[in-house]
C-alpha atoms as a PDB file:
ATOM      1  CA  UNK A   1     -42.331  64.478 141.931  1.00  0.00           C
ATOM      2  CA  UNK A   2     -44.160  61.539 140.330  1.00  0.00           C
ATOM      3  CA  UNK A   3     -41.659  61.463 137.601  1.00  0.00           C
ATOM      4  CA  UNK A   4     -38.431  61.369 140.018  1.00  0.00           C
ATOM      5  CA  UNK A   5     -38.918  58.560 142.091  1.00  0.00           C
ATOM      6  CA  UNK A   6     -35.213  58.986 143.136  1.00  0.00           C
ATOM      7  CA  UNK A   7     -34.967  62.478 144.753  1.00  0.00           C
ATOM      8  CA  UNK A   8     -35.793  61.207 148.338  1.00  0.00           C
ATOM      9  CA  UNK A   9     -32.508  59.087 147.941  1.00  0.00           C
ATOM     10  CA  UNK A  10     -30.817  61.817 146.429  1.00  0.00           C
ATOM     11  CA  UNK A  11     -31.756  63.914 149.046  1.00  0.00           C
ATOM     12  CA  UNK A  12     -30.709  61.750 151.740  1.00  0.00           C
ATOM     13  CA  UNK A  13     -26.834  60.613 150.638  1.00  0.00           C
ATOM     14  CA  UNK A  14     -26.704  64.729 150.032  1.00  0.00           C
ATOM     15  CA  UNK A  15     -28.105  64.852 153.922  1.00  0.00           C
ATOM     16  CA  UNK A  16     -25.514  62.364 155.063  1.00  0.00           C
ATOM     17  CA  UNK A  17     -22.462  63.927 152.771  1.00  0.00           C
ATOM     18  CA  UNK A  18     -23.560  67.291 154.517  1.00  0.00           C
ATOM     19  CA  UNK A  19     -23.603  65.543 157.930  1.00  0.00           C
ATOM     20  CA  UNK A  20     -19.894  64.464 157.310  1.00  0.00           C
ATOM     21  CA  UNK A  21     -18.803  67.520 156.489  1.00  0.00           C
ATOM     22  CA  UNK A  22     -20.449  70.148 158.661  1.00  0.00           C
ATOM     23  CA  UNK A  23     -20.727  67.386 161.655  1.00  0.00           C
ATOM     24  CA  UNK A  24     -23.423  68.382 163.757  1.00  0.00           C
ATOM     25  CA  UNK A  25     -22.781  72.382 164.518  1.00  0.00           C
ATOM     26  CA  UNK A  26     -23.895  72.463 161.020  1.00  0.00           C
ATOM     27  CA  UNK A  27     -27.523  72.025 161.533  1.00  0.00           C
ATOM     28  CA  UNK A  28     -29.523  74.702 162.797  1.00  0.00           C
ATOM     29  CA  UNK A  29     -31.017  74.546 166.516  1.00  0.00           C
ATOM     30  CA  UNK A  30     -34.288  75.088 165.345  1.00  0.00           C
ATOM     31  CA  UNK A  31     -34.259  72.582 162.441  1.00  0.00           C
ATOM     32  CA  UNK A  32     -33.074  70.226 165.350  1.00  0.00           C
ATOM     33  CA  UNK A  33     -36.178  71.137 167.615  1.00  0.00           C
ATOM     34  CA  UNK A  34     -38.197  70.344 164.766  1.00  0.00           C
ATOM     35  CA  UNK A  35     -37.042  66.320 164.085  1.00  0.00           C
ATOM     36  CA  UNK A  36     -39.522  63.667 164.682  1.00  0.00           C
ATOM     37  CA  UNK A  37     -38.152  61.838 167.579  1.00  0.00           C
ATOM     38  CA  UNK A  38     -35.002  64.104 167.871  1.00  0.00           C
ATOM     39  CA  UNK A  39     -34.592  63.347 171.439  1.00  0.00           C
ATOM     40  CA  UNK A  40     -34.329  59.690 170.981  1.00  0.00           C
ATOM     41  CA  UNK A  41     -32.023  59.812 168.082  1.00  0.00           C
ATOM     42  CA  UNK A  42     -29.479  61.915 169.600  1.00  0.00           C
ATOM     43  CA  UNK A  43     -29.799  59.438 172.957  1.00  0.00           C
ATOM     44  CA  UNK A  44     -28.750  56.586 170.603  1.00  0.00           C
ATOM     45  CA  UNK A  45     -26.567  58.529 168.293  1.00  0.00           C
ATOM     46  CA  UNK A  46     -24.361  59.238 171.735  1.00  0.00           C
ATOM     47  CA  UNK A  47     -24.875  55.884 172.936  1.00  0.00           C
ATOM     48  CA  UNK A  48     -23.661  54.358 169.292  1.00  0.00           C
ATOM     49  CA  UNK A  49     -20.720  56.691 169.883  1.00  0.00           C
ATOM     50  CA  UNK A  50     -19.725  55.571 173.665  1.00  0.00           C
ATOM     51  CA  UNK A  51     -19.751  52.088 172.403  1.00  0.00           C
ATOM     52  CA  UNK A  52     -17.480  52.565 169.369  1.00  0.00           C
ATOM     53  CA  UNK A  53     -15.142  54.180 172.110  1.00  0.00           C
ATOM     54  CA  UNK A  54     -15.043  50.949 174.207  1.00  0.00           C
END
């Protein structure tokens, strides 16, 4: 990977673009289970949603 110093940023507009698309019923349960700090995420991911609701 030494000579692509760009794939992780590749890799993570293609994550987002994928996001956007398949929402988040596109991402396996167990890939889910498996995120560092997934449970905090999601609490502010659904907190960042009830405020753009207000």
């Amino acid at each position: 990977m030494a000579g692509y110093p760009f794939l992780h940023s590749v890799a993570a507009v293609a994550g987002q673009l994928a996001g956007v698309i398949h929402g988040e019923t596109g991402i396996p349960p167990e890939w889910i289970d498996r995120v560092a700090w997934g449970q905090a995420i999601w609490d502010r991911a659904d907190r960042l949603f009830e405020l753009q609701l207000a």
